[in-house]
Protein backbone atom coordinates (compact mmCIF):
# COMPACT_ATOMS: atom_id res chain seq x y z
CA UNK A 1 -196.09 109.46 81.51
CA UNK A 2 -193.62 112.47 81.13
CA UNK A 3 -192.64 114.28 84.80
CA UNK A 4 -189.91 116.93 84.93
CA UNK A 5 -188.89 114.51 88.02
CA UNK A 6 -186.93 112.80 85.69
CA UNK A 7 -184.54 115.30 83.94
CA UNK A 8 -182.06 116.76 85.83
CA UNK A 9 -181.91 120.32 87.76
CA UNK A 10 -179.42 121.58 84.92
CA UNK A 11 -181.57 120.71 82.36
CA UNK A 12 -183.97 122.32 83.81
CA UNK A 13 -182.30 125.61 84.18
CA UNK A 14 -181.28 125.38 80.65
CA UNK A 15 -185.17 124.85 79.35
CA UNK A 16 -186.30 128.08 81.74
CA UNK A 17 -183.32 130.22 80.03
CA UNK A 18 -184.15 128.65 76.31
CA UNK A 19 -187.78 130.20 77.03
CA UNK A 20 -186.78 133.01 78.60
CA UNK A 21 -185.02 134.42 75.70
CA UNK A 22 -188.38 135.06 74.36
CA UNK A 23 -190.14 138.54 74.91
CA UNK A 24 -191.19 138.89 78.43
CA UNK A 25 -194.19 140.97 78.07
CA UNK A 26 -195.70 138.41 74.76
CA UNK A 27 -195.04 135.80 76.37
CA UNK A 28 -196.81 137.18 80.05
CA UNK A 29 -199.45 137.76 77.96
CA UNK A 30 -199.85 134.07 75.50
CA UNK A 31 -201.75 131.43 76.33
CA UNK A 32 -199.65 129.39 78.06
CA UNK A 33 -199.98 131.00 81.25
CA UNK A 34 -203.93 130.48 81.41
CA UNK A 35 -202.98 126.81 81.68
CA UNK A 36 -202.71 124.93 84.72
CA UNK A 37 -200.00 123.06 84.41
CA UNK A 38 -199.31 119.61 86.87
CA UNK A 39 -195.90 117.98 88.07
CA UNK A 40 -194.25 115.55 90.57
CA UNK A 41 -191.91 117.97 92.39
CA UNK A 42 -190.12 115.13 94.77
CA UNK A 43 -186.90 113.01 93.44
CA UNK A 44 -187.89 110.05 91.48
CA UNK A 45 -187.71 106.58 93.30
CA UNK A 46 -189.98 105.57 95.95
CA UNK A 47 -189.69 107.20 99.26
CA UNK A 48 -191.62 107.91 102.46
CA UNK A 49 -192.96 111.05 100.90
CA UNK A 50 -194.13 112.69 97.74
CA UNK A 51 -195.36 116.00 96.09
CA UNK A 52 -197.37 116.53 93.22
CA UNK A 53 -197.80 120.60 92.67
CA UNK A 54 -200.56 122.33 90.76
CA UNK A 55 -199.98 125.80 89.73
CA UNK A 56 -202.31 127.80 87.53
CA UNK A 57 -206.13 129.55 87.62
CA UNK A 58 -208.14 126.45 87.84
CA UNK A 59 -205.59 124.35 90.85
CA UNK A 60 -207.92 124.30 93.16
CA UNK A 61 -211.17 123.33 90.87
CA UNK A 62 -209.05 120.89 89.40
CA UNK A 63 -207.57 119.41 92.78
CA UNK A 64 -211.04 119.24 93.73
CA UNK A 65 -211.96 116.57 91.59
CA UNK A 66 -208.72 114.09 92.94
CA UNK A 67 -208.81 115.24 96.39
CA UNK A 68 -211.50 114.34 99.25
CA UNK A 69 -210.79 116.04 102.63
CA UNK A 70 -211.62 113.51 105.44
CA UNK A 71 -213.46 116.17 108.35
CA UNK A 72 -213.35 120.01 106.32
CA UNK A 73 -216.05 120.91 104.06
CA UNK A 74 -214.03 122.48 100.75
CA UNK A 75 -215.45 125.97 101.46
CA UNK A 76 -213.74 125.49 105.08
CA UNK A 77 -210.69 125.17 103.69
CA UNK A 78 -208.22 127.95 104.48
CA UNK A 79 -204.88 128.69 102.76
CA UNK A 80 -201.86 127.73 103.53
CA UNK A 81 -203.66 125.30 105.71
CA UNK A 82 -202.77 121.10 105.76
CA UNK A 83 -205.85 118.91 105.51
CA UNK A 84 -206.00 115.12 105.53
CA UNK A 85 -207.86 113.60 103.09
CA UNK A 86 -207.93 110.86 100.35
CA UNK A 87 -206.84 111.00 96.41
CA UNK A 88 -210.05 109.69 94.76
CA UNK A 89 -210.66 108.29 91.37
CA UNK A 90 -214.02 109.43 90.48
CA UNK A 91 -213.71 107.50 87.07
CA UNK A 92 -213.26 104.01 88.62
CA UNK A 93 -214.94 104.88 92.49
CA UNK A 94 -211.53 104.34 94.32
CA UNK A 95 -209.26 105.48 96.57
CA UNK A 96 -205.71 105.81 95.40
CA UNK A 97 -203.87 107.05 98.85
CA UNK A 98 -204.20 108.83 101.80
CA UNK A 99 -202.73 112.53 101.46
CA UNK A 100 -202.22 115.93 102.70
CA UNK A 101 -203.60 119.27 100.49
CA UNK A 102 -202.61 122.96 100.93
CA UNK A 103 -203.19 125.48 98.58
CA UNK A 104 -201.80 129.02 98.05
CA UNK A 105 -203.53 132.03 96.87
CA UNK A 106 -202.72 134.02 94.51
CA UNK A 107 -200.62 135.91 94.55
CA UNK A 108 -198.76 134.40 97.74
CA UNK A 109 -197.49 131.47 96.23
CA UNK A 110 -194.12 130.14 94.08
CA UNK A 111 -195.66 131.44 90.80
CA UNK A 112 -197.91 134.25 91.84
CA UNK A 113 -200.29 132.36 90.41
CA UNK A 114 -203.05 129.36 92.42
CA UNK A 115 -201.02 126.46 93.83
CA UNK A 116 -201.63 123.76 95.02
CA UNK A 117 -199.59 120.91 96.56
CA UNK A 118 -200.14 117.19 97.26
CA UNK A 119 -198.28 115.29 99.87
CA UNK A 120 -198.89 111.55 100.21
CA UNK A 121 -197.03 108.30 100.52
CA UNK A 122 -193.89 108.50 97.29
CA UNK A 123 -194.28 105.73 95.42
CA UNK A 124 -193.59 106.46 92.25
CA UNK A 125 -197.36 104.03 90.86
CA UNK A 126 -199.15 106.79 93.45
CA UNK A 127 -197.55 109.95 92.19
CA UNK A 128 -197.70 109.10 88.68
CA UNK A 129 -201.66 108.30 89.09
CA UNK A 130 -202.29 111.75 90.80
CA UNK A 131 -200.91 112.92 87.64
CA UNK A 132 -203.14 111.23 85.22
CA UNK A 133 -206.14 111.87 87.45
CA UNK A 134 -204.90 115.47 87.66
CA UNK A 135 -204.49 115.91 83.58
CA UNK A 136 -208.20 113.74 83.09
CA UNK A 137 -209.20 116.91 84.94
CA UNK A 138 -207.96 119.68 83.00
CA UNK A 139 -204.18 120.30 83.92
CA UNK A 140 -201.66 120.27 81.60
CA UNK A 141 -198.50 118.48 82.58
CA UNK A 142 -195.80 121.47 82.92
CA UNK A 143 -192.78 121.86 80.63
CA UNK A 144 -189.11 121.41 82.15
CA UNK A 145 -188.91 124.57 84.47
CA UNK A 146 -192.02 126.07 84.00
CA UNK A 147 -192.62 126.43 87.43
CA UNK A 148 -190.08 128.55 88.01
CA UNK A 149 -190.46 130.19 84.06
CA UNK A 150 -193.72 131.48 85.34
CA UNK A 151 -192.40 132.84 88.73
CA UNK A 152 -189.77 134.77 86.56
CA UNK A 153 -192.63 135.66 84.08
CA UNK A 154 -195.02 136.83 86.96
CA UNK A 155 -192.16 138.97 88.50
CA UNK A 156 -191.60 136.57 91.75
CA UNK A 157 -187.88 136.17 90.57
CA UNK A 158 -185.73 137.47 88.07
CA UNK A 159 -182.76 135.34 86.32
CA UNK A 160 -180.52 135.69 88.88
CA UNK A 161 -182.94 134.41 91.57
CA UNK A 162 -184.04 131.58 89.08
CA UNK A 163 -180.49 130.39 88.59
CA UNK A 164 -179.98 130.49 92.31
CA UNK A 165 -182.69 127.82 92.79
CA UNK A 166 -180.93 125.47 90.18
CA UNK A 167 -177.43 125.90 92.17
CA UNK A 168 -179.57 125.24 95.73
CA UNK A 169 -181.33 122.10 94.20
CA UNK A 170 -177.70 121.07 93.21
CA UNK A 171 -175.57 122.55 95.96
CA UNK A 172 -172.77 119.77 97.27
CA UNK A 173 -171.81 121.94 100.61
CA UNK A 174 -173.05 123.64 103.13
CA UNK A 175 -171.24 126.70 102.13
CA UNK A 176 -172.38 126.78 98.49
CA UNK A 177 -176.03 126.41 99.70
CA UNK A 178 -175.84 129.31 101.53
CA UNK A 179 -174.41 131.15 98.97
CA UNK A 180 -177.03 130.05 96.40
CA UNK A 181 -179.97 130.87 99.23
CA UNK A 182 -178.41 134.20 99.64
CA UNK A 183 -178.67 135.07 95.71
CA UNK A 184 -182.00 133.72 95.98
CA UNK A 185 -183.44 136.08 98.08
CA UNK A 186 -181.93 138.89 96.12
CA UNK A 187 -178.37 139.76 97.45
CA UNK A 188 -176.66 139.51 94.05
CA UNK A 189 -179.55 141.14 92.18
CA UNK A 190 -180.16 144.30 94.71
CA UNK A 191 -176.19 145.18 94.47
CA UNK A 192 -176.52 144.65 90.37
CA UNK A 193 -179.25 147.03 90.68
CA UNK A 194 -177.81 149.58 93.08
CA UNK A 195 -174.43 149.14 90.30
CA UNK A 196 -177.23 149.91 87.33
CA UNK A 197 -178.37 153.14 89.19
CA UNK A 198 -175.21 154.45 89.90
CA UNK A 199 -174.10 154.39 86.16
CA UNK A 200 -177.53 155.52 84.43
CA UNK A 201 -177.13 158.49 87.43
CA UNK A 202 -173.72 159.46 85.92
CA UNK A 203 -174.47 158.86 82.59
CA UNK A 204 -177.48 161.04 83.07
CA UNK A 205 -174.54 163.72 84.53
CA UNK A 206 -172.83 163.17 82.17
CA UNK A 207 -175.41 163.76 78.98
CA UNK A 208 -177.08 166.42 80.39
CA UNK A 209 -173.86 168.58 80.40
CA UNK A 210 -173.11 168.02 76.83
CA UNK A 211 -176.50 168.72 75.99
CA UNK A 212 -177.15 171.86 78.05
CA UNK A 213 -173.49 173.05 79.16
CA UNK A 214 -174.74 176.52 79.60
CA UNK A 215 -177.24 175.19 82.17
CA UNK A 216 -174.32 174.19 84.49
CA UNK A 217 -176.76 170.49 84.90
CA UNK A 218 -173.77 168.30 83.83
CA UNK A 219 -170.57 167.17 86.33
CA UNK A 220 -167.17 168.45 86.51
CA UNK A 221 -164.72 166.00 84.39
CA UNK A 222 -162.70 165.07 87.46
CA UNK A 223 -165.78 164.10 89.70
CA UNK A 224 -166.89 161.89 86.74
CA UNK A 225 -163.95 160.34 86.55
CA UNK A 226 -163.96 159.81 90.72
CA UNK A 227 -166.92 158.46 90.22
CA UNK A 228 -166.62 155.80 86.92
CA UNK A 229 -162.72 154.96 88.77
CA UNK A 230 -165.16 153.88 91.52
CA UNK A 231 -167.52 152.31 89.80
CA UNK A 232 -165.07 150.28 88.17
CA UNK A 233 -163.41 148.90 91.18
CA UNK A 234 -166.71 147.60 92.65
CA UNK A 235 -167.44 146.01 89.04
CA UNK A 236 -163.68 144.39 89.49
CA UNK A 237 -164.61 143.12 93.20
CA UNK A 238 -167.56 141.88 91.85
CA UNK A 239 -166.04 140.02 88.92
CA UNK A 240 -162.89 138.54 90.90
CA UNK A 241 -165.38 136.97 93.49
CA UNK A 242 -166.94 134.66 90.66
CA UNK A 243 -163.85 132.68 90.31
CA UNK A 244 -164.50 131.99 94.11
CA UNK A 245 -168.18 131.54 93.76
CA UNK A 246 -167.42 128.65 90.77
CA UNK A 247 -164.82 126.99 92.84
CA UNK A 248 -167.48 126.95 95.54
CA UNK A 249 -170.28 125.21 93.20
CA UNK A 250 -167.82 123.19 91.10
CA UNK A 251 -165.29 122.90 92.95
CA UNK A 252 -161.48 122.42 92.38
CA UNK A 253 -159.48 119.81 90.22
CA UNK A 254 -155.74 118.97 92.18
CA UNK A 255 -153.52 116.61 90.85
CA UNK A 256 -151.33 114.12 93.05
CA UNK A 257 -147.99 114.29 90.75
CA UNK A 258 -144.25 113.30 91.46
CA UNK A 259 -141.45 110.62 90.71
CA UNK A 260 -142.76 106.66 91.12
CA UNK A 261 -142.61 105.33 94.37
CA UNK A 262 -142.59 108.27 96.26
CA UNK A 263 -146.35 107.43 98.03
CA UNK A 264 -149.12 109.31 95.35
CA UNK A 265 -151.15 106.67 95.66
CA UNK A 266 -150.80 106.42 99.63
CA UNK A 267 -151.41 109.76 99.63
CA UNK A 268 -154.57 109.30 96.97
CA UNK A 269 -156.39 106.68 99.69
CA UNK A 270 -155.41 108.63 102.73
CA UNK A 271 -157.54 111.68 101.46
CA UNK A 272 -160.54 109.23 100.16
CA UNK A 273 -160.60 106.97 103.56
CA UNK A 274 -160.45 103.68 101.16
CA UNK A 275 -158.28 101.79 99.03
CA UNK A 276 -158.96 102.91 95.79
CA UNK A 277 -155.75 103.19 94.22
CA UNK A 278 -153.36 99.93 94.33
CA UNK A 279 -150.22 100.35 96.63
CA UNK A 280 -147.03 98.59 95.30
CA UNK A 281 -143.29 98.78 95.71
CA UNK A 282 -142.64 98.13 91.87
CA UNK A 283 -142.48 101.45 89.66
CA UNK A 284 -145.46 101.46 87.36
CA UNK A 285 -148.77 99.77 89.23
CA UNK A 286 -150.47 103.08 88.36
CA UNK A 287 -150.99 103.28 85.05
CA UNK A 288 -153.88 105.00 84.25
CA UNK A 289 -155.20 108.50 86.36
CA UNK A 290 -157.75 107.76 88.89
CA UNK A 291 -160.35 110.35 89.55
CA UNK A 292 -162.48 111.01 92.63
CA UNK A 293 -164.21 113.52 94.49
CA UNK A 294 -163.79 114.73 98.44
CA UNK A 295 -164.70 117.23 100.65
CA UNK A 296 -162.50 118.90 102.99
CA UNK A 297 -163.68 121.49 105.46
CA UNK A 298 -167.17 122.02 103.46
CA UNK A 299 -165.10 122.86 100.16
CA UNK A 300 -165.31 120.06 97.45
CA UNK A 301 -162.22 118.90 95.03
CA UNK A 302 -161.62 116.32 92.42
């Protein structure tokens, strides 16, 4: 059974900008968005916990026919709320796993849209059952990134945000998570937009005293040119700090280099705490370049 679990967070950036290409208002308005679509949403391999996620109109009718609350009636159910219950298989009269449900209304929820989320035990037999149960019932399993296409879609995120959860999901350091959170809540987007403002203001300036001169509604030549000079400097600052921001989220390649026998390959396991590369007293034992990754003071090099 196909689950985006098992494609990679890159990938699934790349699928979300391959359909986001496509016009935003058509496709807000197509079909696929009247779908509910279904998904594991934990790492695959077994663990001590997984997450299937239902987003879409009919979540919670759907999740209704998988999921039995133990002690709530379903019109008790609040959201936001955790409630124990069982993942039933109506078809065959069994219980599949003990779980816990919570649903979010629209349109306070990942996708502005219904969601709903199922926590039980994560082995990967259990999750990939709530899935078929979940598509017998009308969901449709979701696309690479669709859960995040249709926040962007719905207006939850915009491109920026949506590549910020990619580099979170993927972040190496403690540093380059918080840099990736911080885009994610809007940081780099709100100072692209102030940028946009600022130059459709002086453009406006700008056009409105070549159209009307006599007016006196355009801007002196000199203050324009104050203005673009500053415009362009924050564009610069702006541009030089994504050479940092890349070296932060894919960090640096060094090379060890120098004359034989003068301790590269000392130096090599010394700064990877093992003996990975052989340590000799003839010229030569080296042969080939070894490769390896570190982290030093939160920053990460190869």
């Amino acid at each position: 059974m196909l689950s985006t679990r098992n494609l990679r967070p890159r990938a699934l950036f790349t699928n979300l900008i391959g359909l986001t290409k496509m016009n935003r208002g058509e496709m807000t308005a197509g079909p696929m968005l009247e779908d509910t679509i279904i998904a594991i949403s934990t790492p695959s391999g077994s663990g001590g916990l997984g997450v299937v996620r239902l987003s879409g109109p009919r979540a919670l009718s759907i999740a209704r026919r998988i999921f039995k609350p133990r002690r709530l009636r379903w019109k008790d159910l609040q959201p936001q709320v955790f409630v124990l219950g069982d993942i039933y298989d109506g078809g065959k009269k069994a219980f599949i796993d003990e779980a816990f449900f919570v649903h979010f209304a629209a349109p306070r929820s990942y996708t502005k849209e219904n969601v709903v989320e199922i926590s039980c035990h994560g082995s990967p037999v259990v999750l990939d059952e709530i899935v078929r149960l979940g598509t017998r019932a009308g969901a449709r399993i979701a696309h690479p990134g669709e859960f995040t296409l249709r926040a962007y879609l719905q207006g939850r995120l915009d491109l920026v945000q949506a590549e910020a959860v990619n580099d979170l999901i993927e972040a190496t350091s403690l540093t380059q998570a918080k840099i990736s959170l911080g885009q994610l809540r809007g940081g780099l987007s709100k100072h692209i937009g102030i940028l946009r403002a600022e130059i459709v203001e002086l453009m406006t300036l700008v056009e409105s005293g070549i159209e009307f001169p006599e007016e006196g509604l355009g801007i002196e030549v000199a203050e324009s040119e104050k203005r673009l000079e500053a415009l362009l400097w924050t564009v610069r600052q702006l541009v030089s700090s994504y050479e940092a921001g890349k070296a932060m989220t894919e960090g640096l390649d060094l090379a060890i280099v120098g004359r034989a026998n003068v301790g590269k390959s000392t130096l090599f396991n010394a700064l990877l705490e093992q003996e990975r590369a052989i340590v000799s007293p003839y010229p030569g034992t080296t042969r080939d370049y070894l490769r390896e990754m570190i982290k030093i003071d939160d920053a990460r090099f190869t």
